[in-house]
Protein backbone atom coordinates (compact mmCIF):
# COMPACT_ATOMS: atom_id res chain seq x y z
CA UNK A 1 -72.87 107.97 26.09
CA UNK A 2 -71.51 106.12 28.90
CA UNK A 3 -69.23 104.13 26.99
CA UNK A 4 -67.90 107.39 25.56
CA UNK A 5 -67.48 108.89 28.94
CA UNK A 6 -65.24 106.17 29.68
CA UNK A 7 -63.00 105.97 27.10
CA UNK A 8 -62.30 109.84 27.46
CA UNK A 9 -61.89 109.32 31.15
CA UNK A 10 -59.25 106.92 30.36
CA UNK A 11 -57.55 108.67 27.36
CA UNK A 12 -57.12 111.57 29.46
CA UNK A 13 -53.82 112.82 31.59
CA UNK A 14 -52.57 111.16 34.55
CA UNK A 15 -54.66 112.44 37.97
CA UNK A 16 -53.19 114.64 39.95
CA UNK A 17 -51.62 112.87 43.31
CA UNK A 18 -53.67 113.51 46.19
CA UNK A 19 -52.68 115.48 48.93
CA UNK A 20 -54.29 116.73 52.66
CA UNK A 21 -53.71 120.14 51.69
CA UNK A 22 -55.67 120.00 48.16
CA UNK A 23 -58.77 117.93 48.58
CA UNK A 24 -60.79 120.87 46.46
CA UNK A 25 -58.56 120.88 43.70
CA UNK A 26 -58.40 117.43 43.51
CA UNK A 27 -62.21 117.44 42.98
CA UNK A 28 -62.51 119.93 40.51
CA UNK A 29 -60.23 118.57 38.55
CA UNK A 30 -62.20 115.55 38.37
CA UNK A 31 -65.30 117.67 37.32
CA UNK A 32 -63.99 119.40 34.70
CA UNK A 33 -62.37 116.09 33.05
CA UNK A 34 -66.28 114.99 33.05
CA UNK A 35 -67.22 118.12 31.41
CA UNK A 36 -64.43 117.70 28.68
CA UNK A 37 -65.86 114.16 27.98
CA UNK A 38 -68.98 115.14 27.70
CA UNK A 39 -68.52 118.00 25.63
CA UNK A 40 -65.94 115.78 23.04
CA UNK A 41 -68.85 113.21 22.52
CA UNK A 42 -71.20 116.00 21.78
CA UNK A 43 -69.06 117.25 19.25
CA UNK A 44 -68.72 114.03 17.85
CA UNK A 45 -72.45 113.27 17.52
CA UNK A 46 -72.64 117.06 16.26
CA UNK A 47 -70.22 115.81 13.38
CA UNK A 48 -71.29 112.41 12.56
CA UNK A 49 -75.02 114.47 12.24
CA UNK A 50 -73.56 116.69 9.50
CA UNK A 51 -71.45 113.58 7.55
CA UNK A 52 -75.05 111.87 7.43
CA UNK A 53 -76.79 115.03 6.27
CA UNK A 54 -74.16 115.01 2.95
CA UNK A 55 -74.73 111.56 2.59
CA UNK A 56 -78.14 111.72 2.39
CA UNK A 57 -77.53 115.44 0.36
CA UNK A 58 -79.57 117.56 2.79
CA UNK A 59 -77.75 120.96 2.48
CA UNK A 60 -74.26 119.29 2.46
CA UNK A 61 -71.56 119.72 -0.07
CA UNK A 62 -71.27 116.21 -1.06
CA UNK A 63 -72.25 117.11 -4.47
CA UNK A 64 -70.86 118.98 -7.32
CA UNK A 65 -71.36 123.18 -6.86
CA UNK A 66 -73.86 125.14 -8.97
CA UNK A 67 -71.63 127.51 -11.31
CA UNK A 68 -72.03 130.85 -9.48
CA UNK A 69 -74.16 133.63 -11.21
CA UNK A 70 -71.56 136.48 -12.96
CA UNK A 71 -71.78 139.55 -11.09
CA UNK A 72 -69.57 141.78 -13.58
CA UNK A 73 -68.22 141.25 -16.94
CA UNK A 74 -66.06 138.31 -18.21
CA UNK A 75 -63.19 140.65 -19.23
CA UNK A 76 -62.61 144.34 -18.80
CA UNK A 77 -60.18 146.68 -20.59
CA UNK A 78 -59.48 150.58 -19.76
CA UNK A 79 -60.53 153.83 -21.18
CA UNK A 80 -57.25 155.55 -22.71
CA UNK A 81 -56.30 158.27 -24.20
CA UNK A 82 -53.97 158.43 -26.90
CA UNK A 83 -53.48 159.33 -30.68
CA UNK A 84 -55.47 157.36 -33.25
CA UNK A 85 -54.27 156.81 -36.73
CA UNK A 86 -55.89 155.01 -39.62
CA UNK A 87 -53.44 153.97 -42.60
CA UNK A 88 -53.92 152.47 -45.93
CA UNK A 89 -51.14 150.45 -47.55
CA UNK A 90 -50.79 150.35 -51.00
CA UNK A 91 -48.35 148.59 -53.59
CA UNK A 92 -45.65 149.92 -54.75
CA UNK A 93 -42.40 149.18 -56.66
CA UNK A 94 -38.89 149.88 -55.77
CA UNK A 95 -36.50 150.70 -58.76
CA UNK A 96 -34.80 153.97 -60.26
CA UNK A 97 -37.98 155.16 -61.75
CA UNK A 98 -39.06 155.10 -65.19
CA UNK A 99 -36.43 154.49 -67.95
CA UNK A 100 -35.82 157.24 -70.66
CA UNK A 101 -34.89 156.37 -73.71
CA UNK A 102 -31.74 158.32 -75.13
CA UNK A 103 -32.44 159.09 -79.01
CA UNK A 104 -28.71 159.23 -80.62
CA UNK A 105 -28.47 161.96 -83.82
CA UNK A 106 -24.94 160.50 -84.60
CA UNK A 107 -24.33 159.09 -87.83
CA UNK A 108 -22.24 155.61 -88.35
CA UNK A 109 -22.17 152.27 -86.40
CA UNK A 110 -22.47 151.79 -82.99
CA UNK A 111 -19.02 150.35 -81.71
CA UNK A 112 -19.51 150.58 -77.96
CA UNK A 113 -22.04 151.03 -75.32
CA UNK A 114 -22.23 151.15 -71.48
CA UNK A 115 -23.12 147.65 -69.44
CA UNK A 116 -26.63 147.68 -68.19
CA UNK A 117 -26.63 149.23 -64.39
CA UNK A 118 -23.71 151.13 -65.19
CA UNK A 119 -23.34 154.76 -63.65
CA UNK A 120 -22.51 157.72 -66.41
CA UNK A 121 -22.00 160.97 -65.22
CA UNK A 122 -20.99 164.49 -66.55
CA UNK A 123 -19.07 164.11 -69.13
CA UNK A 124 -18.75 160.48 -69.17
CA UNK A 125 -19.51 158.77 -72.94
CA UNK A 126 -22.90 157.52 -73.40
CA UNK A 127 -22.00 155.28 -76.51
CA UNK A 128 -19.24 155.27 -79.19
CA UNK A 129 -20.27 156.07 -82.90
CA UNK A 130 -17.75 154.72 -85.42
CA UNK A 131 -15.56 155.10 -82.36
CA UNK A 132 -16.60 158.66 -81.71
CA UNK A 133 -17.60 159.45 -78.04
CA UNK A 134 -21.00 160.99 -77.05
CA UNK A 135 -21.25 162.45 -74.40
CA UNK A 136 -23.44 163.17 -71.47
CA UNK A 137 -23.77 166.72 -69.92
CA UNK A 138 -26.23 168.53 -67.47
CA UNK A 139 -29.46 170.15 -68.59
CA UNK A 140 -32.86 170.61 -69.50
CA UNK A 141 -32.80 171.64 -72.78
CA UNK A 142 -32.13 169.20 -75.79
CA UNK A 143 -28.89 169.71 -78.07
CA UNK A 144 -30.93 170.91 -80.94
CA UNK A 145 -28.38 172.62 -82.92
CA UNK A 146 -23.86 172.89 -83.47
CA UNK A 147 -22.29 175.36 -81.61
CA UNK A 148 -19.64 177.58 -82.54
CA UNK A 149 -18.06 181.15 -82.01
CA UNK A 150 -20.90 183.58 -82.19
CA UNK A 151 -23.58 181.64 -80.81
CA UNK A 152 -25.92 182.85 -78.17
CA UNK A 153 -28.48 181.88 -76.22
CA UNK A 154 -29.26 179.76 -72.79
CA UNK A 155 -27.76 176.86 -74.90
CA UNK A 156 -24.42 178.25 -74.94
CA UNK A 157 -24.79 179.09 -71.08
CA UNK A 158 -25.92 175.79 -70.57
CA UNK A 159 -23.03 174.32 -72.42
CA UNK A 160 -20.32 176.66 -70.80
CA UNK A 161 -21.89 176.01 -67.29
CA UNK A 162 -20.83 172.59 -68.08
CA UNK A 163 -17.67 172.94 -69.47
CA UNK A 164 -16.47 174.99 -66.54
CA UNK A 165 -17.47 172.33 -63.90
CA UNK A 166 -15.43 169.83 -65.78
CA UNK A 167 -12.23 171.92 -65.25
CA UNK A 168 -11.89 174.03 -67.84
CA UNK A 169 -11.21 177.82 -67.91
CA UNK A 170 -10.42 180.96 -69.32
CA UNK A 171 -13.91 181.96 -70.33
CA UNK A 172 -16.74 183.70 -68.90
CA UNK A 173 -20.27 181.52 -68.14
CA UNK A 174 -22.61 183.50 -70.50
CA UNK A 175 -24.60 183.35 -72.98
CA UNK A 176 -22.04 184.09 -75.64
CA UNK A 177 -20.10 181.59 -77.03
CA UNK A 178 -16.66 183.37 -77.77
CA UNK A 179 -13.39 183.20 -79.09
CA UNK A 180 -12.11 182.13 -75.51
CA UNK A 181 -14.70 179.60 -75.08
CA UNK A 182 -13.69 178.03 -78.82
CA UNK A 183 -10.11 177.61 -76.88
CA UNK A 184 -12.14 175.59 -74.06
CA UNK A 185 -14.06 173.55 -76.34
CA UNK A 186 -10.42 172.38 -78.42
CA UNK A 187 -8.83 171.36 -75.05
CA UNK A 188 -12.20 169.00 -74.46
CA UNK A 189 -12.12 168.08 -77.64
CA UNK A 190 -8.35 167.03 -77.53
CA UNK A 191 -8.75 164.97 -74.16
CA UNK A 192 -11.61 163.09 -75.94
CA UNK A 193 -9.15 162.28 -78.72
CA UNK A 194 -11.83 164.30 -81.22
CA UNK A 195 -10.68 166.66 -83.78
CA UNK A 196 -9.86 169.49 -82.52
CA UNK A 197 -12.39 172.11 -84.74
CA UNK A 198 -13.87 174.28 -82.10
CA UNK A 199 -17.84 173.83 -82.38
CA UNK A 200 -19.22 171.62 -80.47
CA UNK A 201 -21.42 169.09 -83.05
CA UNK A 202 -25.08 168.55 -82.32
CA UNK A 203 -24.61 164.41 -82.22
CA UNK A 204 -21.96 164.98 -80.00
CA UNK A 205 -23.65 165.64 -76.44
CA UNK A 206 -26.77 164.25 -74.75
CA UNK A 207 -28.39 165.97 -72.14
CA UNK A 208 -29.69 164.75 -68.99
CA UNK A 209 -30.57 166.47 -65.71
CA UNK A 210 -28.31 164.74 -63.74
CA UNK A 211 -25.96 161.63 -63.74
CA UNK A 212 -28.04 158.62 -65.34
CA UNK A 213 -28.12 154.65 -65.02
CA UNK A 214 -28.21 152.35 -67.67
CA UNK A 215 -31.46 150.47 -68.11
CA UNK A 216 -31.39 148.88 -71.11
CA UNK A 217 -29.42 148.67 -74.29
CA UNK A 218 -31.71 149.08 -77.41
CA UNK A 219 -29.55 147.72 -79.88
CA UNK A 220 -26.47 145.46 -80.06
CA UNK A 221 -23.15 146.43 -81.20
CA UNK A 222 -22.90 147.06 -85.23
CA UNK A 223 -26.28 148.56 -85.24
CA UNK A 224 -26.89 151.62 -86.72
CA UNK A 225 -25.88 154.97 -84.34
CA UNK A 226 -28.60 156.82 -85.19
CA UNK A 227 -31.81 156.53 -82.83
CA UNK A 228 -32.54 155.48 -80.11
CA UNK A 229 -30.00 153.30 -78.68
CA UNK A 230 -30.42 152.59 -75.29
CA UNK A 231 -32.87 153.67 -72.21
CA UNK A 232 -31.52 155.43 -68.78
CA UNK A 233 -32.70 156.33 -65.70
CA UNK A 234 -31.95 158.47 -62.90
CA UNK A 235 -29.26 156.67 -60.06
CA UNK A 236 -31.47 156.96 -56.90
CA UNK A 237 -33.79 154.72 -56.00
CA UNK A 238 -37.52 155.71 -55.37
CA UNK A 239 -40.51 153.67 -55.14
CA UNK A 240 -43.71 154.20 -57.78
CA UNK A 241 -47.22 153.11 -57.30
CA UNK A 242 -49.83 152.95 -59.49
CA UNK A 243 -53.02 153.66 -57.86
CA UNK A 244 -56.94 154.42 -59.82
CA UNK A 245 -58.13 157.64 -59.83
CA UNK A 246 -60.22 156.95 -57.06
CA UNK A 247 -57.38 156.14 -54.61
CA UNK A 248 -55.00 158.96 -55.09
CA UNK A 249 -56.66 161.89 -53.89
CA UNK A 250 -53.42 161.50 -50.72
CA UNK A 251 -51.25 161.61 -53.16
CA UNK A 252 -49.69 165.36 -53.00
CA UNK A 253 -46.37 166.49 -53.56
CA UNK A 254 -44.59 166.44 -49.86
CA UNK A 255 -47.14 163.89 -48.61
CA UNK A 256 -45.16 161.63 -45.70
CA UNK A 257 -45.75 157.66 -46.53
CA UNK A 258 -43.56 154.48 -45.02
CA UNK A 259 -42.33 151.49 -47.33
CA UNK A 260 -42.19 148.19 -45.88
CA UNK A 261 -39.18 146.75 -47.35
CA UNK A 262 -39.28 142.78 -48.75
CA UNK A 263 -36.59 142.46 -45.84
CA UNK A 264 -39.11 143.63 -43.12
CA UNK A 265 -37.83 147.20 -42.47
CA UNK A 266 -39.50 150.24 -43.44
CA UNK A 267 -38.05 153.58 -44.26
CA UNK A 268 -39.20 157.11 -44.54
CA UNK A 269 -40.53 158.17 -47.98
CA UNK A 270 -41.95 161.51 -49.28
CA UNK A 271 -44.08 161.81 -52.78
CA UNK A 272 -41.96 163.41 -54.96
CA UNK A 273 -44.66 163.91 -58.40
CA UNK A 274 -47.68 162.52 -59.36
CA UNK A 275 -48.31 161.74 -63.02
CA UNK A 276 -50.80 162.40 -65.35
CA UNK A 277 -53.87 159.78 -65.75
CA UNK A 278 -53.30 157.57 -68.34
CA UNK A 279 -55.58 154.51 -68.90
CA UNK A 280 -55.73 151.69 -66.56
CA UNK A 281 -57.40 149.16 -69.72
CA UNK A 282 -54.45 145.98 -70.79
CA UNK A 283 -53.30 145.80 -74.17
CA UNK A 284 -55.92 143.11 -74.62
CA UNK A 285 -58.72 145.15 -73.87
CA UNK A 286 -61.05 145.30 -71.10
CA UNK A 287 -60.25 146.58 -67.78
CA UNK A 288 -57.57 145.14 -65.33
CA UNK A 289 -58.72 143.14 -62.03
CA UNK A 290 -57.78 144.56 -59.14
CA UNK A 291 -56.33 142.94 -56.47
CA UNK A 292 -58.16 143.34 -53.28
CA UNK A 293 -55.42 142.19 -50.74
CA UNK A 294 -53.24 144.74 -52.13
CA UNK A 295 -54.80 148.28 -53.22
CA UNK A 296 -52.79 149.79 -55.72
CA UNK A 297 -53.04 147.06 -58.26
CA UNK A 298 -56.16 147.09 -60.28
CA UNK A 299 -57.14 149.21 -63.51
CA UNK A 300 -54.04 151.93 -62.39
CA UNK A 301 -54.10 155.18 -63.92
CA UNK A 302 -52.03 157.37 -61.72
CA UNK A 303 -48.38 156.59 -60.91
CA UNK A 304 -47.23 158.48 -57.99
CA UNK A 305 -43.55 158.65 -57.95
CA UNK A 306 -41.96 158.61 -53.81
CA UNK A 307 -38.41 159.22 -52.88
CA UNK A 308 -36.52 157.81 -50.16
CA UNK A 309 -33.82 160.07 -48.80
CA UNK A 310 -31.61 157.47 -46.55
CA UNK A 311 -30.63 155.35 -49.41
CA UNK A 312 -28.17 153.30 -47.31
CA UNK A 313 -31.55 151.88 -45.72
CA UNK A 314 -32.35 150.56 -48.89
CA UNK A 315 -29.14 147.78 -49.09
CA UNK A 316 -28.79 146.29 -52.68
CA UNK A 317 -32.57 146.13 -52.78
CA UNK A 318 -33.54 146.76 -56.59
CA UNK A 319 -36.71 145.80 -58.83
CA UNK A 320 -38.45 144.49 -55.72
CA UNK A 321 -42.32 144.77 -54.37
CA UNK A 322 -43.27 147.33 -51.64
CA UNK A 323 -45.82 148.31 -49.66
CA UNK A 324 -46.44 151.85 -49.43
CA UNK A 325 -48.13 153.09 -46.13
CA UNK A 326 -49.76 156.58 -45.91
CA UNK A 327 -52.13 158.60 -42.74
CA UNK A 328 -55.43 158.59 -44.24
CA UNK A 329 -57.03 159.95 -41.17
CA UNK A 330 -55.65 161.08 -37.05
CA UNK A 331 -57.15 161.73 -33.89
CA UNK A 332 -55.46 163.50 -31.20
CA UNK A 333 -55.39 163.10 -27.70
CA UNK A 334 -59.31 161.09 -27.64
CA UNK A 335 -60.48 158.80 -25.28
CA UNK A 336 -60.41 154.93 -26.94
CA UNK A 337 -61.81 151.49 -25.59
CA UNK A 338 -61.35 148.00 -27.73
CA UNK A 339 -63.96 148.33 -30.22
CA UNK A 340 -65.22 144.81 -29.21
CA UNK A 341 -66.61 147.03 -25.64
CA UNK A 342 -69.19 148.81 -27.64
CA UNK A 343 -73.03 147.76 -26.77
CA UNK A 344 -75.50 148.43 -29.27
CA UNK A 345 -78.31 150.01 -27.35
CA UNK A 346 -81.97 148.79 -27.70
CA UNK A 347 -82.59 152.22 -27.96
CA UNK A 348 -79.47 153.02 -30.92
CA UNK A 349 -76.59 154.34 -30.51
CA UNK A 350 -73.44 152.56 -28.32
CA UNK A 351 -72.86 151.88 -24.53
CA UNK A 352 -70.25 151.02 -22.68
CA UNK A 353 -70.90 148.76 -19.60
CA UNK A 354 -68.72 150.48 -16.90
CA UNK A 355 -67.67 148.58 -13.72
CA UNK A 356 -66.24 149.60 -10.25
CA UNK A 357 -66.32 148.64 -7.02
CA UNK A 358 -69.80 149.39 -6.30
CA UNK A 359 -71.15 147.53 -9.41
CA UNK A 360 -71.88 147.87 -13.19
CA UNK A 361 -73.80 150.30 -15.03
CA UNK A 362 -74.43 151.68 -18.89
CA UNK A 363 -73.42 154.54 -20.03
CA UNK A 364 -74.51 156.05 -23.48
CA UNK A 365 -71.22 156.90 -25.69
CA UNK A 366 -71.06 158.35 -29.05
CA UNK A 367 -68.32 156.28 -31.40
CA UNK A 368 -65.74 158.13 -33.43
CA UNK A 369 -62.87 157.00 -35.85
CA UNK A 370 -61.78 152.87 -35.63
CA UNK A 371 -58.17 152.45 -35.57
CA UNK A 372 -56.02 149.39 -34.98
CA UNK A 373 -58.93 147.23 -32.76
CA UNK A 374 -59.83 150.33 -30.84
CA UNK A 375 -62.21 152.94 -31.20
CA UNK A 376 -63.13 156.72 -29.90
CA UNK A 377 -65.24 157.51 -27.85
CA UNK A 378 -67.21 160.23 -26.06
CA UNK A 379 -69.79 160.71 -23.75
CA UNK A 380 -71.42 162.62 -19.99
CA UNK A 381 -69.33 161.01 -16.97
CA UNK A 382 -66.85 159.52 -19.73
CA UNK A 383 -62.90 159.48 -18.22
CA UNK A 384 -59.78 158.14 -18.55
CA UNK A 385 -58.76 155.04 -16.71
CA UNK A 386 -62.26 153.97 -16.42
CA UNK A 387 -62.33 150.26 -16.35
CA UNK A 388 -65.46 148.79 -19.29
CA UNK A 389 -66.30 145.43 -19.82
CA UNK A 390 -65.25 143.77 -22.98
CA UNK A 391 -67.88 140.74 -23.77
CA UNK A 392 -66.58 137.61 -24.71
């Protein structure tokens, strides 16, 4: 201790000169330099005490830490409240629909027909019999019989309904066919470079409901003119899926869907008619595997036709695969966790462990609809922006 004295006695500041008028001072100073010594080399013995204590791992931290105990949850997520939806995507098709096929009356050979994916509209020529033109118009009912002066009927108004909307005049839009409307029908027939007779020949027209695309030809040129000769479908694109029995009870005229587009995009879609059940079986027999990673298609037997009104969305997209997404349930305004936060109870039912600042506790919630990785939920003392633990 002496030794240690010393040497803080000598590291210390230079003394103080002596003076007459300060022998006190001079003194103290000297006694409270002792008292610093002293006290350093107690501090010192106080911290070579502790150094040995680690070394010799009594209390010290010389060793690795025990892990702490957890005093709340490993991760924690907030009560919300928002909207949940659950969807189901099915598969669907995107094309013009189903082809029609168009069932020619006229007699001859067939010297000309429209290039598949060609556009025909009123009173454009569907195909050329022995160089004769027929001709597509706009209707519902079939050409089932000539007409001439003296013929009445919705036929004939049908017939002059189109006539006038391809220019011509002079005639009223009834359901007469008169003497004026035989002067209509020989200016037609004269721009279509047909003879000029007046009735309008029951081969000669074809009708459709509105302009029609070409889908297929049936037959090649120099192939007889009379049946059918080639298949048609409408010009706007729409998507069809074929979905069982089982899976179409959504399917309702006006129901909302999205279609996920092969390019990644999705655009608005609206069922437009649902078809009759047919049967699902392949022409081999048996029934047709489904395929579970995309509902929509296994043993089909309902083909739900959707339209898509912003066809510029679409691109040059054509014969290509879709998915077809519709709401199959919604939950307004509910309180949601992560579903991964629900407890199962010893007792049943679901908890939720709910932290704050004073500590953790259960509380008994009753689950609603799954959505998305999240889940609703209810219960007493329940509220938004709660903070639950999520286990890990």
């Amino acid at each position: 201790m002496s030794e240690q004295i010393s040497r803080a006695e000598s590291a210390d500041v230079t003394e103080p000169p002596r003076t007459a008028e300060s022998p006190r001072t001079v003194a103290g100073w000297r006694r409270r330099r002792r008292l610093r010594a002293i006290a350093g080399g107690a501090a010192a013995l106080v911290t070579l005490a502790v150094a040995g204590a680690a070394t010799l791992g009594l209390g010290g931290r010389g060793g690795d830490e025990p892990p702490s105990e957890r005093t709340g949850p490993a991760a924690t997520a907030q009560v919300t409240r928002q909207t949940l939806v659950k969807t189901v995507t099915l598969a669907g098709e995107l094309g013009y629909g189903p082809a029609t096929p168009l069932a020619s009356t006229a007699t001859g050979t067939v010297t000309w027909l429209p290039a598949v994916g060609a556009t025909v509209r009123r009173g454009g020529v569907l195909l050329r019999a022995d160089e004769q033109p027929v001709v597509l118009l706009y209707g519902f009912l079939p050409m089932y019989r000539a007409l001439a002066e003296g013929s009445t009927g919705s036929d004939v108004r049908q017939f002059e309904r189109n006539l006038a909307a391809l220019g011509y005049q002079g005639f009223t839009v009834d359901d007469e066919f008169s003497a004026l409307t035989t002067v209509a029908v020989k200016r037609w027939q004269k721009d279509l470079t047909l003879p000029e007779t007046g009735t309008v020949d029951r081969y000669r027209v074809v009708y459709a409901p509105k302009e029609v695309r070409v889908a297929q030809q049936l037959v090649r040129l120099g192939a007889s003119a009379t049946g059918d000769v080639l298949t048609y479908t409408g010009n706007v694109r729409m998507v069809t899926v074929t979905a069982g029995v089982g899976e179409a009870s959504w399917a309702t005229k006006g129901t909302k869907v999205t279609v996920t587009l092969p390019t990644g995009g999705s655009v608005a879609g609206e069922v437009s008619a649902v078809g009759a059940v047919t049967s699902g079986a392949p022409a081999g027999g048996g029934e047709q595997g489904a395929n579970s990673e995309r509902p929509g298609t296994g043993a089909a037997t309902v083909q739900v036709t959707i339209a898509i009104a912003d066809q510029k969305s679409l691109g040059a997209l054509s014969g290509a695969p879709v998915d077809v997404q519709y709401v199959e349930q919604e939950r307004r305004d509910v309180l949601t966790v992560p579903a991964d936060a629900l407890l199962a109870l010893a007792e049943g039912g679901y908890g939720l462990e709910v932290t704050s600042p004073s500590g953790t506790r259960i509380v008994a919630v009753q689950a609603g609809m799954f959505a998305d990785g999240r889940v609703e939920v209810s219960g007493e003392g329940l509220a938004e922006g709660m903070t639950v633990g999520v286990p890990q």
